[in-house]
C-alpha atoms as a PDB file:
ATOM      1  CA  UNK A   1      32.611-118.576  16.917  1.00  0.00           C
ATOM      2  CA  UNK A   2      29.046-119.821  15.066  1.00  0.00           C
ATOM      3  CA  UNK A   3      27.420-118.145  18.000  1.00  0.00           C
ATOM      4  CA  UNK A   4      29.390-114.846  18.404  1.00  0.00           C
ATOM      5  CA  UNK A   5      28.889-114.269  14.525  1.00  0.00           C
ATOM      6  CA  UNK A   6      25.007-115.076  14.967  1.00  0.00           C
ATOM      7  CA  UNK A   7      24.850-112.765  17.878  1.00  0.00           C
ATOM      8  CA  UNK A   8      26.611-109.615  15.725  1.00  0.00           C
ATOM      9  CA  UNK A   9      23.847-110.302  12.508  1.00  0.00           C
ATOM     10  CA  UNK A  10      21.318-110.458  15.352  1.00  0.00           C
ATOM     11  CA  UNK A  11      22.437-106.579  16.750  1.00  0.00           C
ATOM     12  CA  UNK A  12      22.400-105.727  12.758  1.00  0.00           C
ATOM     13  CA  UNK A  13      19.132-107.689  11.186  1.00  0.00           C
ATOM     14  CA  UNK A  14      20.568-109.034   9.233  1.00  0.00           C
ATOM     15  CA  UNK A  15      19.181-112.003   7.424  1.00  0.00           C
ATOM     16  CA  UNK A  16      19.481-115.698   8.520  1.00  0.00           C
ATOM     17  CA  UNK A  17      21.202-116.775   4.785  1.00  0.00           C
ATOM     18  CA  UNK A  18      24.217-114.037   5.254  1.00  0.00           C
ATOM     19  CA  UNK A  19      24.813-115.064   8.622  1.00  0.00           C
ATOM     20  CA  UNK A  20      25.147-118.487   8.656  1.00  0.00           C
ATOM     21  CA  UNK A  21      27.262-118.339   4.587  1.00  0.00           C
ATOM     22  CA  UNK A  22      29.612-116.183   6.955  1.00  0.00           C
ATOM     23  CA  UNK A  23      29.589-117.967   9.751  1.00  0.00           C
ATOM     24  CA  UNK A  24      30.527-121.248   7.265  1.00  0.00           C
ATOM     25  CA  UNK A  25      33.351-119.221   5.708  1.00  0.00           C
ATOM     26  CA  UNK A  26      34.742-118.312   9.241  1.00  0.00           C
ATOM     27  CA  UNK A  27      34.582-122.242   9.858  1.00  0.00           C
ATOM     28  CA  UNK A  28      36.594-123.266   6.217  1.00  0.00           C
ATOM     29  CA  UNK A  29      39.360-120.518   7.573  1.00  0.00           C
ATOM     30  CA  UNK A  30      39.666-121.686  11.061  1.00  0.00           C
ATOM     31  CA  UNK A  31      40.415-125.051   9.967  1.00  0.00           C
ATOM     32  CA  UNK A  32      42.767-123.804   7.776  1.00  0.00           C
ATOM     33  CA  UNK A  33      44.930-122.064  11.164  1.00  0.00           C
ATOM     34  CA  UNK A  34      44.081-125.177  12.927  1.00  0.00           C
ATOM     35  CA  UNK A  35      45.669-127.600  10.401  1.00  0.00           C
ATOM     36  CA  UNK A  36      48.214-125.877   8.993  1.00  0.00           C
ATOM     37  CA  UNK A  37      49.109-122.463  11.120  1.00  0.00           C
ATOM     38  CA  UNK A  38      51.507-122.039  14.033  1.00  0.00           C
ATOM     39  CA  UNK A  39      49.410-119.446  15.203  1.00  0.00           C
ATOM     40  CA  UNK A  40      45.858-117.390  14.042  1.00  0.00           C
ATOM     41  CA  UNK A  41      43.694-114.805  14.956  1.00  0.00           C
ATOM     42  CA  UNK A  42      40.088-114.529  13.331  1.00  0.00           C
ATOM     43  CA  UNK A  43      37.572-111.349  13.417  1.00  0.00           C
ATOM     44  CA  UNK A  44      34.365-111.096  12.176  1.00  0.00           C
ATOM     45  CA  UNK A  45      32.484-107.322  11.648  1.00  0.00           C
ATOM     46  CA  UNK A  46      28.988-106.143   9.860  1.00  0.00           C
ATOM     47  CA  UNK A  47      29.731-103.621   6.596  1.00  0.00           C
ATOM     48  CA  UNK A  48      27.661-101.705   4.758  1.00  0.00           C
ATOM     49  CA  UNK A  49      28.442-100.647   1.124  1.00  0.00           C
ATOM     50  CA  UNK A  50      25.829 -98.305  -0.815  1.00  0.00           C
ATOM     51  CA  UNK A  51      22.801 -98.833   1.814  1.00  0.00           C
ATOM     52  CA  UNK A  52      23.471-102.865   1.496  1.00  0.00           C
ATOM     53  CA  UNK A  53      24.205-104.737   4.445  1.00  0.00           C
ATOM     54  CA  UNK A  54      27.075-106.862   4.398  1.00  0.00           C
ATOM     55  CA  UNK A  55      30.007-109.329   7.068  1.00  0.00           C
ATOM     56  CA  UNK A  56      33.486-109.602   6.453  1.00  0.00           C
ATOM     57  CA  UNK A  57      35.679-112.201   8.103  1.00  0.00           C
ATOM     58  CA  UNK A  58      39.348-111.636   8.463  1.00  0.00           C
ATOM     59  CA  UNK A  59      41.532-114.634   9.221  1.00  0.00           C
ATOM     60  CA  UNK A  60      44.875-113.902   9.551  1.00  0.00           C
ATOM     61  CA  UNK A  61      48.141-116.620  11.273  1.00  0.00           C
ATOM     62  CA  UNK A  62      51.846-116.654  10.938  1.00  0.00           C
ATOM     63  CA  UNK A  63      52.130-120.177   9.594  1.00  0.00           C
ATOM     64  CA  UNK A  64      53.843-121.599   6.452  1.00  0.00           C
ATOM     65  CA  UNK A  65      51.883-119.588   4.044  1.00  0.00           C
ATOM     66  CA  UNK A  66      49.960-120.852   1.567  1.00  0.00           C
ATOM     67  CA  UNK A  67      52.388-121.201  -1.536  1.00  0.00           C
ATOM     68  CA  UNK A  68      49.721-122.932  -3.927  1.00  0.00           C
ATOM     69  CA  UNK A  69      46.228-121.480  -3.225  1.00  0.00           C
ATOM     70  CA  UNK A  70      44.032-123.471  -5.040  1.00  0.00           C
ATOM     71  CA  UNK A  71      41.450-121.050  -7.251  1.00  0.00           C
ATOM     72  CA  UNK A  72      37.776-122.084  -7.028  1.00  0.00           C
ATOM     73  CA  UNK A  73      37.868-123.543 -10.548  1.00  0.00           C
ATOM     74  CA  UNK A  74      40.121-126.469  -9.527  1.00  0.00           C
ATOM     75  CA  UNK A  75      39.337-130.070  -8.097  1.00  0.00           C
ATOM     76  CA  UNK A  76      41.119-130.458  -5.308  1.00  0.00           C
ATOM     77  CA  UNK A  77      41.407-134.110  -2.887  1.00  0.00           C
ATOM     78  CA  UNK A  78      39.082-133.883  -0.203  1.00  0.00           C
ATOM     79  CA  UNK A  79      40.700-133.010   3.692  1.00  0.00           C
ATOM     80  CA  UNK A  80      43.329-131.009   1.572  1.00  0.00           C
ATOM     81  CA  UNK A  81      43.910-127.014   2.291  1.00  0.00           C
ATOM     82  CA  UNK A  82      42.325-126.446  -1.300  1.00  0.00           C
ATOM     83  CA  UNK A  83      39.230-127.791  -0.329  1.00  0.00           C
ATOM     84  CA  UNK A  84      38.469-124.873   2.406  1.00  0.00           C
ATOM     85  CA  UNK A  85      39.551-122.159   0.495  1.00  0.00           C
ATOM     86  CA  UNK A  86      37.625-123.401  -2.871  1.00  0.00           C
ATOM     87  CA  UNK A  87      34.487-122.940  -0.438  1.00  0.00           C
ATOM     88  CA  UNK A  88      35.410-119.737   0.374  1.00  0.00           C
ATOM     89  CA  UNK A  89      36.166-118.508  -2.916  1.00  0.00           C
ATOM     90  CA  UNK A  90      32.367-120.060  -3.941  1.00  0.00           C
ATOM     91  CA  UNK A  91      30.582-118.562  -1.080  1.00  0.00           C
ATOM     92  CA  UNK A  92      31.951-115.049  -0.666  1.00  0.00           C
ATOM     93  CA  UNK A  93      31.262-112.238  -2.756  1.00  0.00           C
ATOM     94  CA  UNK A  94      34.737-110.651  -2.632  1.00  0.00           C
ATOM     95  CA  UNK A  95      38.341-112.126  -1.067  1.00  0.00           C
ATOM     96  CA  UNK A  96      40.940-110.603  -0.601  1.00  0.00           C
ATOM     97  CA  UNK A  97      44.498-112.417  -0.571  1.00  0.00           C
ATOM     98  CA  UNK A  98      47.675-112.220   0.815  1.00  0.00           C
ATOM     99  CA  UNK A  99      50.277-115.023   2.197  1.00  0.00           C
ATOM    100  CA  UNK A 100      54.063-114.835   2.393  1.00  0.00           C
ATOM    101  CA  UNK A 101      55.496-118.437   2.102  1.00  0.00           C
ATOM    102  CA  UNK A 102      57.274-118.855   5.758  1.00  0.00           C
ATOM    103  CA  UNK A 103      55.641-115.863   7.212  1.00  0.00           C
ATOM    104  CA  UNK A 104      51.642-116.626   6.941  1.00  0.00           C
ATOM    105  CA  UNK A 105      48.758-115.646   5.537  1.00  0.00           C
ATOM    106  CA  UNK A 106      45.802-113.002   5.679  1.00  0.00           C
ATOM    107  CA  UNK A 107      42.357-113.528   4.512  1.00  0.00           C
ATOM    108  CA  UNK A 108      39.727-110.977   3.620  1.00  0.00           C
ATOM    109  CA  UNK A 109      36.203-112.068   2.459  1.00  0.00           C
ATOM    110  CA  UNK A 110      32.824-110.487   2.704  1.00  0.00           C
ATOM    111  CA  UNK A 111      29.296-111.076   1.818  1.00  0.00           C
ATOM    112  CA  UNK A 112      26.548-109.245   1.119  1.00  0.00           C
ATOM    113  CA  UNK A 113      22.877-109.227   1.672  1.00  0.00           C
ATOM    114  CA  UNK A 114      21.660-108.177  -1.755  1.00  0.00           C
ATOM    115  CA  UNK A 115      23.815-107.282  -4.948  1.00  0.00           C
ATOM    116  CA  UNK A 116      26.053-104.341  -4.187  1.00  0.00           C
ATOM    117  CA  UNK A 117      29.300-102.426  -6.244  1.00  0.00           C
ATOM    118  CA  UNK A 118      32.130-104.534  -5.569  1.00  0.00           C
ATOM    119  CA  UNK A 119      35.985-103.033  -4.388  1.00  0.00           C
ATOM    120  CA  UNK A 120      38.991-104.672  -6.355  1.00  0.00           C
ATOM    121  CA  UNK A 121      39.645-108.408  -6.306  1.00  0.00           C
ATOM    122  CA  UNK A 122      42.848-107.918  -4.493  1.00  0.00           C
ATOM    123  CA  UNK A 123      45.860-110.994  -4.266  1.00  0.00           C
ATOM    124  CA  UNK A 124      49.834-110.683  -3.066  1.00  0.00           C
ATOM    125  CA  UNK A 125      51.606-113.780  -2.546  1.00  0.00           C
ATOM    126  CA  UNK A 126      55.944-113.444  -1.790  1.00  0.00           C
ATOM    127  CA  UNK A 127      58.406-115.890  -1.171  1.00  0.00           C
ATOM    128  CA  UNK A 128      62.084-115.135   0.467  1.00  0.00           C
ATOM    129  CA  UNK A 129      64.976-115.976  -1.376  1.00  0.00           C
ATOM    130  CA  UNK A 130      65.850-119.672  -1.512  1.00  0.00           C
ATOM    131  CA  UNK A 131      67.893-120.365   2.059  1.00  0.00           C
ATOM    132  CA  UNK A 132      66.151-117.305   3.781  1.00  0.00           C
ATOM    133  CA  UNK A 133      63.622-117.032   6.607  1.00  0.00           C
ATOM    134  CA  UNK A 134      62.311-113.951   5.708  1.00  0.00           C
ATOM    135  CA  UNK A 135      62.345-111.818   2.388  1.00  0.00           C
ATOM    136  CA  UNK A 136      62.997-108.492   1.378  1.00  0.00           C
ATOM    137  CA  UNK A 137      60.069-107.434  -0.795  1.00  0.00           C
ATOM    138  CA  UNK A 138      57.004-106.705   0.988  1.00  0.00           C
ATOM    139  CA  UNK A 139      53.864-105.065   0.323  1.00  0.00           C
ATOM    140  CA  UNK A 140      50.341-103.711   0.696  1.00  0.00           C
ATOM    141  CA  UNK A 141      46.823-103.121  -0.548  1.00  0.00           C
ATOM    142  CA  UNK A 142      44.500-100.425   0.991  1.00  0.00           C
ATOM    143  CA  UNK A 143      40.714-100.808  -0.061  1.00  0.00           C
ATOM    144  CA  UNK A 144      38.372 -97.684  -0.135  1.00  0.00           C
ATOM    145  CA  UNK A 145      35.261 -96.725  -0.994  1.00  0.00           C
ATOM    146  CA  UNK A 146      36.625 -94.568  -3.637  1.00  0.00           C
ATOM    147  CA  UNK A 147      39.150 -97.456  -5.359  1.00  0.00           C
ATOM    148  CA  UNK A 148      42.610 -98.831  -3.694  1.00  0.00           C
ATOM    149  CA  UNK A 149      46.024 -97.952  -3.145  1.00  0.00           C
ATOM    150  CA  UNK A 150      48.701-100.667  -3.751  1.00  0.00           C
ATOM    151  CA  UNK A 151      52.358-100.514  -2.921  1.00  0.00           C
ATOM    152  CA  UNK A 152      54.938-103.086  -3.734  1.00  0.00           C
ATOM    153  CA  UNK A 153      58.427-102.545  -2.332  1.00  0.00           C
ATOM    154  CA  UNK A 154      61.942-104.360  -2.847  1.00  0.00           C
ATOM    155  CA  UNK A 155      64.704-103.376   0.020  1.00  0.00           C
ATOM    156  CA  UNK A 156      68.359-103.657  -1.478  1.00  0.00           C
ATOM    157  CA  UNK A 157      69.875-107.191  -0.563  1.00  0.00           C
ATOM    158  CA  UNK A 158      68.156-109.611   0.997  1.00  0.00           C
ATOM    159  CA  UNK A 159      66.874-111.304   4.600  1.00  0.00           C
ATOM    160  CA  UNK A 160      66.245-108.953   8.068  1.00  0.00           C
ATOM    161  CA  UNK A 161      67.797-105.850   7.197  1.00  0.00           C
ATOM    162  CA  UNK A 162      66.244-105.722   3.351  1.00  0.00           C
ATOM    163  CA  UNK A 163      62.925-106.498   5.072  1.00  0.00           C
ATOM    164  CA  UNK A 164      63.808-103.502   7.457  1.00  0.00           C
ATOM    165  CA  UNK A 165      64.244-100.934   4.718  1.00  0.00           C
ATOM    166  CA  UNK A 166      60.608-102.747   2.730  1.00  0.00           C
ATOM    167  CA  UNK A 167      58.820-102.547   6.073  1.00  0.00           C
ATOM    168  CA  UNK A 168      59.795 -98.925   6.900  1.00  0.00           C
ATOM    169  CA  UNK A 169      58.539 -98.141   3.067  1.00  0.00           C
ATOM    170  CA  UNK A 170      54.774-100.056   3.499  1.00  0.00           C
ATOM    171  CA  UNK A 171      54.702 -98.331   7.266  1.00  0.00           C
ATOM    172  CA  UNK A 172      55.129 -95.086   5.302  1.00  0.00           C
ATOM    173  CA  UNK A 173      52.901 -95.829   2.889  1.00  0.00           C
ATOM    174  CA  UNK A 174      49.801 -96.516   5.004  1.00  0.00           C
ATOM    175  CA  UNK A 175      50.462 -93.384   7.645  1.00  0.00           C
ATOM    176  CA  UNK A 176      50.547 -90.962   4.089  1.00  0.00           C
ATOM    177  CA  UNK A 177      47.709 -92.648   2.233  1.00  0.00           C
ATOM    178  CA  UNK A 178      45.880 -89.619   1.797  1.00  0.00           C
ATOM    179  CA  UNK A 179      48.559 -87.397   0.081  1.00  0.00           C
ATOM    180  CA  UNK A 180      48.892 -87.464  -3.423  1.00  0.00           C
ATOM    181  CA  UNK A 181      51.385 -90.538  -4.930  1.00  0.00           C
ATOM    182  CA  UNK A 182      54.391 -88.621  -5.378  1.00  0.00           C
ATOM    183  CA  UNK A 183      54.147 -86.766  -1.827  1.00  0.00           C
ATOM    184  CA  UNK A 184      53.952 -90.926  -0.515  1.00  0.00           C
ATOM    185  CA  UNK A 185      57.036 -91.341  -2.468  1.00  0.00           C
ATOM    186  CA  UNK A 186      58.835 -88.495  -1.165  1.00  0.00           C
ATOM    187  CA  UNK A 187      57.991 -89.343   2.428  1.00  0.00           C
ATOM    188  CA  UNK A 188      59.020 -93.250   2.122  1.00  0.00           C
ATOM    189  CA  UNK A 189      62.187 -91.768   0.900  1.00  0.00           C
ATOM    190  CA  UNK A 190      62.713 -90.142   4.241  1.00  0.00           C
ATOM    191  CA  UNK A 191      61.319 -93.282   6.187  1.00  0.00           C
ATOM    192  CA  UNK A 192      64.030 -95.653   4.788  1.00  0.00           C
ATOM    193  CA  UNK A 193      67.012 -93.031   5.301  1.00  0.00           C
ATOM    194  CA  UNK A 194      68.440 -94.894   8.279  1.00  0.00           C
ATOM    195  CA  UNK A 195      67.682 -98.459   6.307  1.00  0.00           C
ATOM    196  CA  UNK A 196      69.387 -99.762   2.875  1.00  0.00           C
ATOM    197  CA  UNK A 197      66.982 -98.434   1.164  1.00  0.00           C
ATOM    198  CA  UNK A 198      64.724 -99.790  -1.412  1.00  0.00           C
ATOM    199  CA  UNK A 199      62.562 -99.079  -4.766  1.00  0.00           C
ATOM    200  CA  UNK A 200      58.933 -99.305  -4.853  1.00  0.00           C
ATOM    201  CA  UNK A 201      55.312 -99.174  -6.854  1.00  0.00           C
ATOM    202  CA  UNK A 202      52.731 -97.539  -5.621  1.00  0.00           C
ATOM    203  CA  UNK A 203      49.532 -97.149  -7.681  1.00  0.00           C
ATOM    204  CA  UNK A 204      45.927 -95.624  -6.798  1.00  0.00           C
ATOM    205  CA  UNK A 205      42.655 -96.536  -8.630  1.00  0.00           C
ATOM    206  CA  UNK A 206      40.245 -93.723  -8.058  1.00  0.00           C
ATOM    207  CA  UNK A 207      36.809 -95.314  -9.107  1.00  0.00           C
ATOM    208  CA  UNK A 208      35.442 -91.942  -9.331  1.00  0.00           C
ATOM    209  CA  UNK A 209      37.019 -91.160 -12.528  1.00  0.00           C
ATOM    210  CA  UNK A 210      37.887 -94.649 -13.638  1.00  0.00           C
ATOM    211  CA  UNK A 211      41.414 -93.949 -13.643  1.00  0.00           C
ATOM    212  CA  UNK A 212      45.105 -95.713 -12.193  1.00  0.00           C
ATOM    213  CA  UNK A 213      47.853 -93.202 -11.232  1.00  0.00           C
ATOM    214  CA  UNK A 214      51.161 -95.067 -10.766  1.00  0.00           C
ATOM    215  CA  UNK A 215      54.402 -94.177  -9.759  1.00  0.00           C
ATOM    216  CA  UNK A 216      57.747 -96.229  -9.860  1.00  0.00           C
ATOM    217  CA  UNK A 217      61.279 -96.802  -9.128  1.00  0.00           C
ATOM    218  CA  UNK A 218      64.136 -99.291  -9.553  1.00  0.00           C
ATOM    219  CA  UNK A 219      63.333-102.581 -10.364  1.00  0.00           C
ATOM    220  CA  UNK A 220      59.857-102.694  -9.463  1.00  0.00           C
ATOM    221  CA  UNK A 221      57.552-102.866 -12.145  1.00  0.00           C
ATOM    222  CA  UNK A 222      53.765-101.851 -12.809  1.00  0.00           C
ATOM    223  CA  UNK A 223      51.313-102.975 -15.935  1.00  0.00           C
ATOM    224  CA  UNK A 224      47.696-102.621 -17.156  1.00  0.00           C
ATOM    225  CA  UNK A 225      46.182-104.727 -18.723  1.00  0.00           C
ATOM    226  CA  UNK A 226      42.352-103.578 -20.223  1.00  0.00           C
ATOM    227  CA  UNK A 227      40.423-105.377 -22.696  1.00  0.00           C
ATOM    228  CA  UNK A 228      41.609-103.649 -25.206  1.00  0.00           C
ATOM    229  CA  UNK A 229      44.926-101.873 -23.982  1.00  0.00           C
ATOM    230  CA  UNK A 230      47.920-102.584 -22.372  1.00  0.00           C
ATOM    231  CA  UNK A 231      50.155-100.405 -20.565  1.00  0.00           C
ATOM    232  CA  UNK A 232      53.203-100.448 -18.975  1.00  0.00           C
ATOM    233  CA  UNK A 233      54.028 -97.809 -16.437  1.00  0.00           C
ATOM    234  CA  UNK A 234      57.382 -96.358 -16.549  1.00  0.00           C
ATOM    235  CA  UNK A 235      60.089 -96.939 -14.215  1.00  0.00           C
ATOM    236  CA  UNK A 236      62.416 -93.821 -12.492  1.00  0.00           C
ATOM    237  CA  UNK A 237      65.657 -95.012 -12.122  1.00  0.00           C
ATOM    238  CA  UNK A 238      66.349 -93.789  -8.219  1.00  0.00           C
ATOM    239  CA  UNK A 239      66.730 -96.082  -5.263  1.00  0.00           C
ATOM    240  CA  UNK A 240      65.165 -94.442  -2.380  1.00  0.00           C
ATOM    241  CA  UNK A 241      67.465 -94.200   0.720  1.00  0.00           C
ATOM    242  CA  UNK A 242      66.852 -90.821   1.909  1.00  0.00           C
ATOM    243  CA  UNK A 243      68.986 -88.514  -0.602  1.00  0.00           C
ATOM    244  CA  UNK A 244      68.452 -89.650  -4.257  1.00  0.00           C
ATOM    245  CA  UNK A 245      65.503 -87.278  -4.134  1.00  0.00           C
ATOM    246  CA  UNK A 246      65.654 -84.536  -2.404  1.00  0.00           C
ATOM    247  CA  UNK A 247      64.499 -81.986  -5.061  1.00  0.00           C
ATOM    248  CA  UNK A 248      63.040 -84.592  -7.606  1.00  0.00           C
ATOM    249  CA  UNK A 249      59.454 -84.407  -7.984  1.00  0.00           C
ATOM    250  CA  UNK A 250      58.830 -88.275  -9.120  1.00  0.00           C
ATOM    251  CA  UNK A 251      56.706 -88.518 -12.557  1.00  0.00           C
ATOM    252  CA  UNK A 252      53.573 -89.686 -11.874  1.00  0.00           C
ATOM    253  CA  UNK A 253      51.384 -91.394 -15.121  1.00  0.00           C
ATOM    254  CA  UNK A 254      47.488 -91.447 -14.932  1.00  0.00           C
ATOM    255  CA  UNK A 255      46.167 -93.614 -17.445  1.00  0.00           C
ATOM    256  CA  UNK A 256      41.891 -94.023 -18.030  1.00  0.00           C
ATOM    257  CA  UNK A 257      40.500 -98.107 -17.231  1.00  0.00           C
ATOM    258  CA  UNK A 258      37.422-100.135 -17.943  1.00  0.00           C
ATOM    259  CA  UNK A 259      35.975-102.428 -15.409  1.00  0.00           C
ATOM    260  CA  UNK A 260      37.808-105.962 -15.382  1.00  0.00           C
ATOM    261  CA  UNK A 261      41.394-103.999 -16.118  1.00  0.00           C
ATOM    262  CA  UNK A 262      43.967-106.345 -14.782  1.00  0.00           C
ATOM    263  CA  UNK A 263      47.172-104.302 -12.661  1.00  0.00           C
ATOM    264  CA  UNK A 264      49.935-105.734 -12.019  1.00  0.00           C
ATOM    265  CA  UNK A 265      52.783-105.165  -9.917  1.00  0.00           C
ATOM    266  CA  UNK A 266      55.856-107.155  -8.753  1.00  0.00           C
ATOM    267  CA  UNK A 267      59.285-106.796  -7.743  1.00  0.00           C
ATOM    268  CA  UNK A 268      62.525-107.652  -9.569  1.00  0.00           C
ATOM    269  CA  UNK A 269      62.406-111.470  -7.902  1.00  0.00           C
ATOM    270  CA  UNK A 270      60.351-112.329 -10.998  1.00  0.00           C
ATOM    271  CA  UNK A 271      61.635-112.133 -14.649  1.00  0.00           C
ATOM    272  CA  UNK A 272      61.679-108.187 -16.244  1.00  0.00           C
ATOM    273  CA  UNK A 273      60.126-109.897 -19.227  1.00  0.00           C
ATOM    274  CA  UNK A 274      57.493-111.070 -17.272  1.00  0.00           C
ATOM    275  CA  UNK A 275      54.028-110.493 -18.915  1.00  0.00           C
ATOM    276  CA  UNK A 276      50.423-111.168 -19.156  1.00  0.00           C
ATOM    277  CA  UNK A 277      49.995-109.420 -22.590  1.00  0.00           C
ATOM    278  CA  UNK A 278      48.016-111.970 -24.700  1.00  0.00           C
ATOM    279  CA  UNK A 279      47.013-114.810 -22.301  1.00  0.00           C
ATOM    280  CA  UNK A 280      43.342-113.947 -22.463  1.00  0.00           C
ATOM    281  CA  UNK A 281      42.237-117.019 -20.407  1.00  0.00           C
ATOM    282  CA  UNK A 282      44.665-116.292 -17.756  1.00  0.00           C
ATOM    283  CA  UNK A 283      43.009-112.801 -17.656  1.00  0.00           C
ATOM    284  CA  UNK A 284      39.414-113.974 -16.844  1.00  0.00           C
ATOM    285  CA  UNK A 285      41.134-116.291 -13.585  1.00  0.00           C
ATOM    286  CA  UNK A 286      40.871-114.765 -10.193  1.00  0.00           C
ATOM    287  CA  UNK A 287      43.633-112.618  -9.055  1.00  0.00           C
ATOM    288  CA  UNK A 288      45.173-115.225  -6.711  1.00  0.00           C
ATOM    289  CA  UNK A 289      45.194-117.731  -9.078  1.00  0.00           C
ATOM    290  CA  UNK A 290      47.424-114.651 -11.395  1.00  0.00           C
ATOM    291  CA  UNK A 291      49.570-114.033  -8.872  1.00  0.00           C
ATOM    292  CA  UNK A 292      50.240-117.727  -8.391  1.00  0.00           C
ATOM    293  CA  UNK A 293      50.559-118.604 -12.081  1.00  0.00           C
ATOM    294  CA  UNK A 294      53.141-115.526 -12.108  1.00  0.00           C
ATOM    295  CA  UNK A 295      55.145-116.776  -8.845  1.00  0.00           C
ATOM    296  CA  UNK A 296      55.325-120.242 -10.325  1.00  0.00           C
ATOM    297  CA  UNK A 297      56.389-119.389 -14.151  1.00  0.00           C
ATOM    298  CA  UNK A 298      58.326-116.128 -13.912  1.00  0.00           C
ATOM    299  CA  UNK A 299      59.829-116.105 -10.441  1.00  0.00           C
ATOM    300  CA  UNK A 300      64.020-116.152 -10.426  1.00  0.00           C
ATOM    301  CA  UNK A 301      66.043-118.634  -8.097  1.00  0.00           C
ATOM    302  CA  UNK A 302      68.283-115.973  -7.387  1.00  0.00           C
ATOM    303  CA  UNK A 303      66.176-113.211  -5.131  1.00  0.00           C
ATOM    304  CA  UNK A 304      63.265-112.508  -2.612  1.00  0.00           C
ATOM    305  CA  UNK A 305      59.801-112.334  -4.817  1.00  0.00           C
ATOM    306  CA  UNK A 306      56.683-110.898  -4.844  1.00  0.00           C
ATOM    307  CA  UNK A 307      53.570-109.990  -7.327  1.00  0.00           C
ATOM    308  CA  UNK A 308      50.625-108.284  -6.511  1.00  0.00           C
ATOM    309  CA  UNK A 309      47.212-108.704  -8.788  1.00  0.00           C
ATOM    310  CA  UNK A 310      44.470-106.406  -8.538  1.00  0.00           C
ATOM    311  CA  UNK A 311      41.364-106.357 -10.697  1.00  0.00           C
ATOM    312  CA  UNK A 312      40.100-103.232 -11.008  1.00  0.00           C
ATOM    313  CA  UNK A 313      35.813-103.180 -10.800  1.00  0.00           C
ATOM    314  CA  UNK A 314      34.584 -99.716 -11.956  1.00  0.00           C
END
């Protein structure tokens, strides 16, 4: 793997320090699969952001999940999972996080050869309801050079089939990415017609005009929070299952951001008076270590859960 990653800065030029901080990152993750997953896959590319040359590994199993990722600011017991993804957190410019307790785990990170304009510091971590294989909430985050697109989705009940009708929703999500947020809306309420159905988030930052558009429905629930303002987007109370909507054009908010703006999203597995409002040192953690702080202190015993963390970097 050391070699194959050498070879690909080699057919790039790109600099002896970037290659071998990516090729140790690609080593902290592969012992991660090899100690912990049931299966893994790992990829390594060369990016380029702004003129700057840049590698991104992606490490992604189906394994336990990582339920307690361990942020870089913690001391952690050497040999432990912690360790490895400290390192990775230290070494790599940007990570992006997502794991699913019982299902597995993806890992993002990149590196760059000089300072560049970074994309979102992205985290979603979901567990199933307690007794379940597999939950019902599910969801996505799409990166661009222009912001990100996040969707967070809750199908009605739980296990298989509620996973069905959330799966359908994210599938719908990512083939309509392009279309404006209430056109996605409309055409993950014809996805899921055939399904239980389900209620969703979906918000877009568009770094172009420093500015988070946000649609939602149900029990799903979306939040700002800037460092001076806090928002909370405004739910529409319609579970999609192809004919709550037909003629409804969904209310879509657009509200301005500053670099560092926190957004939120999660489903209704965690408490509706969940909140970040106030916990300024919370605020300044990475977004996985949010997302985990949220999963452990708000989540409910009674349903599927997941939270989504974005930081927004203008």
């Amino acid at each position: 793997m050391r070699e194959r990653i050498r070879q690909q800065g080699r057919e790039r030029n790109a600099p002896k320090d970037l290659v071998e901080r990516i090729a140790l990152i690609a080593s902290e993750l592969a012992h991660n699969h090899l100690a912990h997953a049931k299966l893994g896959y790992i990829s390594t590319r060369a990016v380029e952001r702004n003129g700057v040359l840049g590698m991104e590994v992606v490490a992604a199993d189906l394994g336990p999940g990582i339920e307690r990722p361990v942020p870089p600011d913690r001391r952690v017991s050497a040999g432990s999972l912690g360790e490895g993804l400290a390192s990775v957190f230290r070494i790599a410019d940007e990570v992006d996080f997502d794991s699913r307790v019982g299902e597995g785990a993806c890992i993002i990170a990149r590196k760059f050869s000089t300072a560049t304009a970074h994309v979102p510091d992205v985290a979603i971590l979901g567990r199933p309801y307690p007794g379940e294989v597999i939950s019902g909430d599910d969801g996505v985050f799409l990166q661009s050079e222009d912001g990100l697109l996040a969707a967070v989705c809750d199908g009605l009940g739980h296990g298989p089939e509620a996973r069905r009708a959330s799966n359908q929703a994210i599938e719908s999500v990512c083939a309509n990415r392009s279309l404006p947020l209430n056109e996605i809306a409309l055409a993950v309420n014809k996805a899921v017609a055939d399904t239980r159905g389900c209620v969703l988030s979906l918000a877009r930052f568009r770094k172009s005009v420093s500015e988070v558009e946000c649609v939602t429905f149900g029990d799903t629930h979306a939040h700002l929070y800037g460092p001076r303002n806090v928002h909370f987007f405004t739910p529409t109370p319609v579970v999609l299952r192809g004919a709550e909507i037909p003629k409804r054009r969904p209310g879509v908010e657009t509200v301005p951001v500053e670099s560092g703006t926190i957004l939120l999203m999660f489903t209704d597995g965690l408490s509706s008076k969940t909140s970040l409002k106030g916990q300024a040192v919370l605020l300044r953690q990475p977004a996985v270590a949010i997302a985990q702080h949220l999963i452990e202190n708000n989540a409910r015993a009674t349903d599927d859960a997941l939270v989504l963390v974005a930081r927004i970097r203008c």
